[in-house]
C-alpha atoms as a PDB file:
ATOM      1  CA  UNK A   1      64.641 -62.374 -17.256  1.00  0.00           C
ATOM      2  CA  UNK A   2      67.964 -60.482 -17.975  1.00  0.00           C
ATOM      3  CA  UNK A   3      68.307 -56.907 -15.822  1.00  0.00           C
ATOM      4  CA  UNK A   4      69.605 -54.152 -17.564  1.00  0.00           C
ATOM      5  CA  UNK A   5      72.441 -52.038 -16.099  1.00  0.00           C
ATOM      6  CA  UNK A   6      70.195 -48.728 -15.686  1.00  0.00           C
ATOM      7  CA  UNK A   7      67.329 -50.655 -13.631  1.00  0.00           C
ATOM      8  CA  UNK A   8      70.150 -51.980 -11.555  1.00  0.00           C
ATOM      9  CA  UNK A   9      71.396 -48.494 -10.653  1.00  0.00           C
ATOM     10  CA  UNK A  10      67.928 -47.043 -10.690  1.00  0.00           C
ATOM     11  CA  UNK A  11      66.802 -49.810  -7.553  1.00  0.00           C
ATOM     12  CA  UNK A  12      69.825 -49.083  -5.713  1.00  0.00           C
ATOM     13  CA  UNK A  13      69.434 -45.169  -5.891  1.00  0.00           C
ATOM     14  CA  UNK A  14      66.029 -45.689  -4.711  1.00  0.00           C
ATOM     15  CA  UNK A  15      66.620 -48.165  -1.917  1.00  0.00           C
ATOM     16  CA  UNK A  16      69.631 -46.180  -0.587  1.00  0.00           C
ATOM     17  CA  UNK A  17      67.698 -42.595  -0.345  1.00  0.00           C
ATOM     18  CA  UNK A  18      65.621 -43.679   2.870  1.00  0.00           C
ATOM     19  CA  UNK A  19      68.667 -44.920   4.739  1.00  0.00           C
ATOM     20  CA  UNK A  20      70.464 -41.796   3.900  1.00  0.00           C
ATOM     21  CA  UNK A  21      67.132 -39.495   5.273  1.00  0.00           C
ATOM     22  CA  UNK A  22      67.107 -41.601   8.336  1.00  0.00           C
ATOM     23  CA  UNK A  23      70.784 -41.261   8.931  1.00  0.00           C
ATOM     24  CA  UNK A  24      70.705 -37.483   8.466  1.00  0.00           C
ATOM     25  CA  UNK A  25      67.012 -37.001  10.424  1.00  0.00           C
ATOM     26  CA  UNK A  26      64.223 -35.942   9.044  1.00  0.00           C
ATOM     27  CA  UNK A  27      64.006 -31.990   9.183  1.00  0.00           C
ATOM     28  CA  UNK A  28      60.052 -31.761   9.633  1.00  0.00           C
ATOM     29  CA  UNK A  29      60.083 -33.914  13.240  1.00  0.00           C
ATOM     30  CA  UNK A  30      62.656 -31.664  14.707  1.00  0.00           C
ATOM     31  CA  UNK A  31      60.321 -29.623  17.238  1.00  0.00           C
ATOM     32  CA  UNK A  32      63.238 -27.688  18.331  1.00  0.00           C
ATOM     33  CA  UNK A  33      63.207 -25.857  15.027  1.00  0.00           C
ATOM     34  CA  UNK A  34      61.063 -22.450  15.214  1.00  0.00           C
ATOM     35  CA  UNK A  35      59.880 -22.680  11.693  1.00  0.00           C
ATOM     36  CA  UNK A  36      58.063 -26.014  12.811  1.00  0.00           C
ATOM     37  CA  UNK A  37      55.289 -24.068  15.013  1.00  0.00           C
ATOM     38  CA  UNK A  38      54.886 -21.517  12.282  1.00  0.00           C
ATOM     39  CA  UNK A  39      54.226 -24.290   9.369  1.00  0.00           C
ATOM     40  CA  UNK A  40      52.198 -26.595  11.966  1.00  0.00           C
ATOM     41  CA  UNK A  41      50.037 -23.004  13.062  1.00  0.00           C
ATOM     42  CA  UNK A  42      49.765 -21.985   9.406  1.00  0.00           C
ATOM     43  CA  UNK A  43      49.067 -25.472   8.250  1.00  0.00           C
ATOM     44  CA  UNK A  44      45.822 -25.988  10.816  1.00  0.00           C
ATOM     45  CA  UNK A  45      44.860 -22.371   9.826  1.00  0.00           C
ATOM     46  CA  UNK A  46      44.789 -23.422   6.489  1.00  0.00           C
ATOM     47  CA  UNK A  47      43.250 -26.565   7.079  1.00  0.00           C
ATOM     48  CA  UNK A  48      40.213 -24.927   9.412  1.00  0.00           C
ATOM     49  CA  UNK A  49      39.595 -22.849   6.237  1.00  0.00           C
ATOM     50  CA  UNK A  50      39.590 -25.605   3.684  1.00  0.00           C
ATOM     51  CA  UNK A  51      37.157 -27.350   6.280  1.00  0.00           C
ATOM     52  CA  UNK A  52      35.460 -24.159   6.674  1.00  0.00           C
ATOM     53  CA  UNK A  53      34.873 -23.695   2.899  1.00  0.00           C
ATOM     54  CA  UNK A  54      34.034 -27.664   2.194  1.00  0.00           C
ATOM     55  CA  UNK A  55      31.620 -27.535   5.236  1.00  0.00           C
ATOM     56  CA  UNK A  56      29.209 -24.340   4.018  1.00  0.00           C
ATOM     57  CA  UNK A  57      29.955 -24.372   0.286  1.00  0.00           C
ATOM     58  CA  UNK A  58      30.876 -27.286  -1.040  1.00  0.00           C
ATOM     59  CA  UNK A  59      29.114 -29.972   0.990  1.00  0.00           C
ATOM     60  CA  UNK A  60      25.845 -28.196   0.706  1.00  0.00           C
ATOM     61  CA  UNK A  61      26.078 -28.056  -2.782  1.00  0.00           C
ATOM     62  CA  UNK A  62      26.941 -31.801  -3.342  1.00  0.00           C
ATOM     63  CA  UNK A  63      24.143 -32.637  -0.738  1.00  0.00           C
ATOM     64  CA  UNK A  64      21.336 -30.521  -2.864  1.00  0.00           C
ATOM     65  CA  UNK A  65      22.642 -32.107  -6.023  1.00  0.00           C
ATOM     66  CA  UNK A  66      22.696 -35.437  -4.534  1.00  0.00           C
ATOM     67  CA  UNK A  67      19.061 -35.092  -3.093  1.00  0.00           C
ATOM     68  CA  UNK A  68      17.885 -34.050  -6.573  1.00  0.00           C
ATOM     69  CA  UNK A  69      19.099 -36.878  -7.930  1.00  0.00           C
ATOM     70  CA  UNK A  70      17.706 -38.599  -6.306  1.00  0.00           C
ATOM     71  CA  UNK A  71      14.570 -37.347  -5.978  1.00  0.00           C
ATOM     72  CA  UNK A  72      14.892 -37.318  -9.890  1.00  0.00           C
ATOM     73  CA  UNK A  73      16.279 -41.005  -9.909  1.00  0.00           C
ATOM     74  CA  UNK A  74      12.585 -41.526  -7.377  1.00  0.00           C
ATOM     75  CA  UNK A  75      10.342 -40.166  -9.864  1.00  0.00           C
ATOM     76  CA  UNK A  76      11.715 -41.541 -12.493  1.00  0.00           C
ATOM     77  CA  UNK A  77      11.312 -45.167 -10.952  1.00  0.00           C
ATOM     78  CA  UNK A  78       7.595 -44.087 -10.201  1.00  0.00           C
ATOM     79  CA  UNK A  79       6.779 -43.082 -13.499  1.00  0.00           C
ATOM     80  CA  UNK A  80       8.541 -46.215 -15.157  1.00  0.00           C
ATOM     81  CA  UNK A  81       6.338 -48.426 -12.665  1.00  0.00           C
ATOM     82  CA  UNK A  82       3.582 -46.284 -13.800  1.00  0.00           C
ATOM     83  CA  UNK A  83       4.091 -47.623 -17.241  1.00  0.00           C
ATOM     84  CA  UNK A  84       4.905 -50.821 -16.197  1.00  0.00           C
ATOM     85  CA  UNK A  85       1.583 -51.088 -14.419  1.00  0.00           C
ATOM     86  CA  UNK A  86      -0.212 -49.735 -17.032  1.00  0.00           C
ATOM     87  CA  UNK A  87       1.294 -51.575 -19.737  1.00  0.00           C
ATOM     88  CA  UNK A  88       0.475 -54.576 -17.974  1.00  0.00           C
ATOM     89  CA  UNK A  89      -3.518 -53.552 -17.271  1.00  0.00           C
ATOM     90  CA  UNK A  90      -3.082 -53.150 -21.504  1.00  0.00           C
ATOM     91  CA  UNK A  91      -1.955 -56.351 -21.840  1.00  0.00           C
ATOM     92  CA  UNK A  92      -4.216 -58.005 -19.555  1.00  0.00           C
ATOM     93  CA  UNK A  93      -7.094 -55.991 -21.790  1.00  0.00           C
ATOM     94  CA  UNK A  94      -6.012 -57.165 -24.769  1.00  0.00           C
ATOM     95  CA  UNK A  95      -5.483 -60.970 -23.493  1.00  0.00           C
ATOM     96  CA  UNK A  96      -9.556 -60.494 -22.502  1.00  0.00           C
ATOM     97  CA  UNK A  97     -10.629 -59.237 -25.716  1.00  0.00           C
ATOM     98  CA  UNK A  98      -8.124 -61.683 -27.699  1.00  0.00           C
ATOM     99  CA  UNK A  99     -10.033 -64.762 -25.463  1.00  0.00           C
ATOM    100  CA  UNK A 100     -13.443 -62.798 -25.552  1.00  0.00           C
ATOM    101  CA  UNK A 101     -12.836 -62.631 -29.951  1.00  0.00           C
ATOM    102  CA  UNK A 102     -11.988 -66.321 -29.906  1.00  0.00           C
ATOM    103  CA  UNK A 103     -14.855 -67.402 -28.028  1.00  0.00           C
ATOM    104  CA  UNK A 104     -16.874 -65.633 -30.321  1.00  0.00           C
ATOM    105  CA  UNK A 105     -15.166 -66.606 -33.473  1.00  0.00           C
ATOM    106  CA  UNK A 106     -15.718 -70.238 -32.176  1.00  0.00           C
ATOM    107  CA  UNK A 107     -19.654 -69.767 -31.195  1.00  0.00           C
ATOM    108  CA  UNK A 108     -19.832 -68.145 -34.829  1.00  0.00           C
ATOM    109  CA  UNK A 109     -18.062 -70.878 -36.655  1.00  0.00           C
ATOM    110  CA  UNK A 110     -20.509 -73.499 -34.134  1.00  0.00           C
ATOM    111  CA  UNK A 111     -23.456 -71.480 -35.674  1.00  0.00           C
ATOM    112  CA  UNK A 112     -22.435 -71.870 -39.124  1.00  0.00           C
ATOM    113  CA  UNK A 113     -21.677 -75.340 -39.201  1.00  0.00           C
ATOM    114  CA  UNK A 114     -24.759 -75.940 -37.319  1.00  0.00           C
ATOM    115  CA  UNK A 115     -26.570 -73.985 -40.066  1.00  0.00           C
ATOM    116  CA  UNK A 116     -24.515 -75.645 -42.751  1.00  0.00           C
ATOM    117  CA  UNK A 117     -26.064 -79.015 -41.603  1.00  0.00           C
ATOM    118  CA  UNK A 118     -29.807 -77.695 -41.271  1.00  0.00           C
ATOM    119  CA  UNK A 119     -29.646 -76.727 -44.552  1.00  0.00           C
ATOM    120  CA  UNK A 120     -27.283 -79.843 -46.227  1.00  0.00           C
ATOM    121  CA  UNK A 121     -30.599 -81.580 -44.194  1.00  0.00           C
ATOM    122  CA  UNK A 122     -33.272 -79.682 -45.928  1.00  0.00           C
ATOM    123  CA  UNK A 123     -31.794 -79.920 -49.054  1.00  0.00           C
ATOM    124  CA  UNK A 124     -31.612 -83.872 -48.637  1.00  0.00           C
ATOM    125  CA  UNK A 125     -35.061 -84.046 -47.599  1.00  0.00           C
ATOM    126  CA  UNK A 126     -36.073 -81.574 -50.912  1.00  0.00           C
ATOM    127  CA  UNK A 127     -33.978 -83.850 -53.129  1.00  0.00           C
ATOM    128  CA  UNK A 128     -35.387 -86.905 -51.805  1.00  0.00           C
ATOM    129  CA  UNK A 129     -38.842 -85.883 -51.774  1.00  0.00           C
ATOM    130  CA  UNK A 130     -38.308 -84.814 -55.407  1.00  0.00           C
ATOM    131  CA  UNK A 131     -37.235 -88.123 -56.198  1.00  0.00           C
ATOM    132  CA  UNK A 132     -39.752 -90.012 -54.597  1.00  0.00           C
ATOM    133  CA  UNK A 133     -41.957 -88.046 -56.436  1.00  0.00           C
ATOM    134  CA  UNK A 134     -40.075 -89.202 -59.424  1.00  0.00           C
ATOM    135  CA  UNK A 135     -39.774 -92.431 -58.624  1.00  0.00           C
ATOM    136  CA  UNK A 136     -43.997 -92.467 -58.023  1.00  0.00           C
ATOM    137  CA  UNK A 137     -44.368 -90.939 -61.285  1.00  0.00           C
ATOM    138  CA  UNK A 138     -41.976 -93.663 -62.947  1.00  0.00           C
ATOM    139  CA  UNK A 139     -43.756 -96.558 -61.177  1.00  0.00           C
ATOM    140  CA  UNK A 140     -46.850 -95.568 -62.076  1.00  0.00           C
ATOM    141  CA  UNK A 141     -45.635 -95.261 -65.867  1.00  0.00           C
ATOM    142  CA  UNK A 142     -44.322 -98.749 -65.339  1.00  0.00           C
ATOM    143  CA  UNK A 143     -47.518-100.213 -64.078  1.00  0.00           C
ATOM    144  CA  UNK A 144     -48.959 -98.467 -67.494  1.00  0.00           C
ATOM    145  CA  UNK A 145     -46.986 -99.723 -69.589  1.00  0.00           C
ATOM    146  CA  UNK A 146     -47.190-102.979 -68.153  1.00  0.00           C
ATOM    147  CA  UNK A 147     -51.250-102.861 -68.131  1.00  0.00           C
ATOM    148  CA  UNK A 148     -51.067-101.926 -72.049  1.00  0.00           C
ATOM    149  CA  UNK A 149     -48.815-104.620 -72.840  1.00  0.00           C
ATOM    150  CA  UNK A 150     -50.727-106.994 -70.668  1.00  0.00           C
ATOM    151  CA  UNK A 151     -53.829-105.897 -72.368  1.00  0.00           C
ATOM    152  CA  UNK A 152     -52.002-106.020 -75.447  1.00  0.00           C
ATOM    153  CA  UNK A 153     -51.154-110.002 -74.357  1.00  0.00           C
ATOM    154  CA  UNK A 154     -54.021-111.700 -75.129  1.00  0.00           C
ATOM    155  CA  UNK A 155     -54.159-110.278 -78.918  1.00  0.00           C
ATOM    156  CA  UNK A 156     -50.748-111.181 -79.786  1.00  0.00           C
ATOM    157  CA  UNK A 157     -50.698-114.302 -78.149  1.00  0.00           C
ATOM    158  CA  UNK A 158     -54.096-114.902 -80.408  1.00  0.00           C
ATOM    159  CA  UNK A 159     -52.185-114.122 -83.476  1.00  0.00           C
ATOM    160  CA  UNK A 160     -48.866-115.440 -82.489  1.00  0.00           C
ATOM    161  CA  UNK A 161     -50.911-118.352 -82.161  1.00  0.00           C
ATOM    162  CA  UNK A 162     -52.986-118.193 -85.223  1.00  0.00           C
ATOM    163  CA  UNK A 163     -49.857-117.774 -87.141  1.00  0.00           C
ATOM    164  CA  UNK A 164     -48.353-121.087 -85.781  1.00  0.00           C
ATOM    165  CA  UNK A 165     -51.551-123.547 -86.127  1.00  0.00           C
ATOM    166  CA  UNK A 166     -52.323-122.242 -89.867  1.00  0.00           C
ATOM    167  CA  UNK A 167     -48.429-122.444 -90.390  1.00  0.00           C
ATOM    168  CA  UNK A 168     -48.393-125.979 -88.760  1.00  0.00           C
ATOM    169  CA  UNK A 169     -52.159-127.178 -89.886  1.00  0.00           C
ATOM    170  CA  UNK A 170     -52.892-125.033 -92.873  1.00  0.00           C
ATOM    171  CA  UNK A 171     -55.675-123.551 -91.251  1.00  0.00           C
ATOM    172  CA  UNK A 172     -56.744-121.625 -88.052  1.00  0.00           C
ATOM    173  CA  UNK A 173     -60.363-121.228 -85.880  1.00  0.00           C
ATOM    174  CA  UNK A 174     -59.921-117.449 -84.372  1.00  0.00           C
ATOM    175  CA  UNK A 175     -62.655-117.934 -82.102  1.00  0.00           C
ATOM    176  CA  UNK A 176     -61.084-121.335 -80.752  1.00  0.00           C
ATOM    177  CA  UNK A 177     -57.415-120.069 -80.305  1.00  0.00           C
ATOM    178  CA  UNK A 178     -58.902-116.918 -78.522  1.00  0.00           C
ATOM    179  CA  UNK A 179     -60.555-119.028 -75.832  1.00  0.00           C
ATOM    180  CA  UNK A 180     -57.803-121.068 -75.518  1.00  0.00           C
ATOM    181  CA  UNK A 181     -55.441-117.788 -74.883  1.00  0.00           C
ATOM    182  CA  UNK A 182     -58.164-116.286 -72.542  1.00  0.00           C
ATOM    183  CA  UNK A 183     -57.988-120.308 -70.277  1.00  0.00           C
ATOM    184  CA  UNK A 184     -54.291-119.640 -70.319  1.00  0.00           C
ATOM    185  CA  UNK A 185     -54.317-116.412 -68.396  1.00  0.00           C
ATOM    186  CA  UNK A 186     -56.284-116.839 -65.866  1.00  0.00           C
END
């Protein structure tokens, strides 16, 4: 770091001017002087006065305005934990009724399944009761149609067979090939 000329002179003007005050005295210690008493009596005069005027005026003041701030700064903390406390007792309200709504929601859903499944059952028993009687009505159109051709056996067996011996012989008994059929199925 270069130093410029007029710092340089600067520093030494300012480092000389104490020894120069303390080589000549300093003029406000000298307690011979008479105009020392005056400025010292003056000076506490002044001073009482100042005190005088910060003591009853001033300090007062600052005091009230101090103690309304706070008591401002006190009520405002009161009323913000107010809030707070209340905001919480909301919160915990609406954590109840969010739980107390789910629970519900849940026992309703529970409810409608299990209704769901009473009636998915008493449809399945409807539908298979229907069909059974379906299936009842079917067999017993089986077993009728199986009785008619049954009873229908015998005569075309007795034909089937008359056709065959007069085919293969030239000629055919009807009575004989009937008995013959009627040995045959029993």
């Amino acid at each position: 770091m270069r130093l410029s000329p007029r710092f340089v002179l600067s520093a030494a003007t300012a480092l000389a001017l104490p020894g120069q005050a303390v080589a000549e005295g300093m003029p406000q210690f000298e307690l011979g002087n008479p105009l020392i008493w005056g400025q010292v009596f003056w000076g506490a005069i002044v001073f009482f006065i100042f005190y005088l005027i910060a003591a009853y005026l001033i300090l007062p003041r600052m005091a009230h305005i101090l103690k309304s701030r706070d008591e401002r700064i006190e009520s405002d903390l009161k009323l913000a934990h107010k809030a707070k406390d209340d905001a919480d007792a909301a919160h915990d309200d609406l954590k109840a009724a969010q739980e107390e709504a789910a629970l519900k929601a849940r026992s309703h859903i529970q409810q409608i399944r299990e209704q769901a499944l009473e009636d998915s059952r008493r449809q399945a028993a409807e539908t298979n009761a229907r069909l059974e009687g379906h299936i009842k009505d079917a067999e017993k159109n089986i077993d009728a149609s199986r009785q008619a051709a049954l009873s229908h056996v015998g005569q075309i067996a007795s034909e089937a067979a008359a056709a065959m011996t007069k085919r293969l012989i030239g000629s055919a008994n009807p009575e004989d090939i009937q008995k013959a059929v009627a040995q045959a199925q029993h």
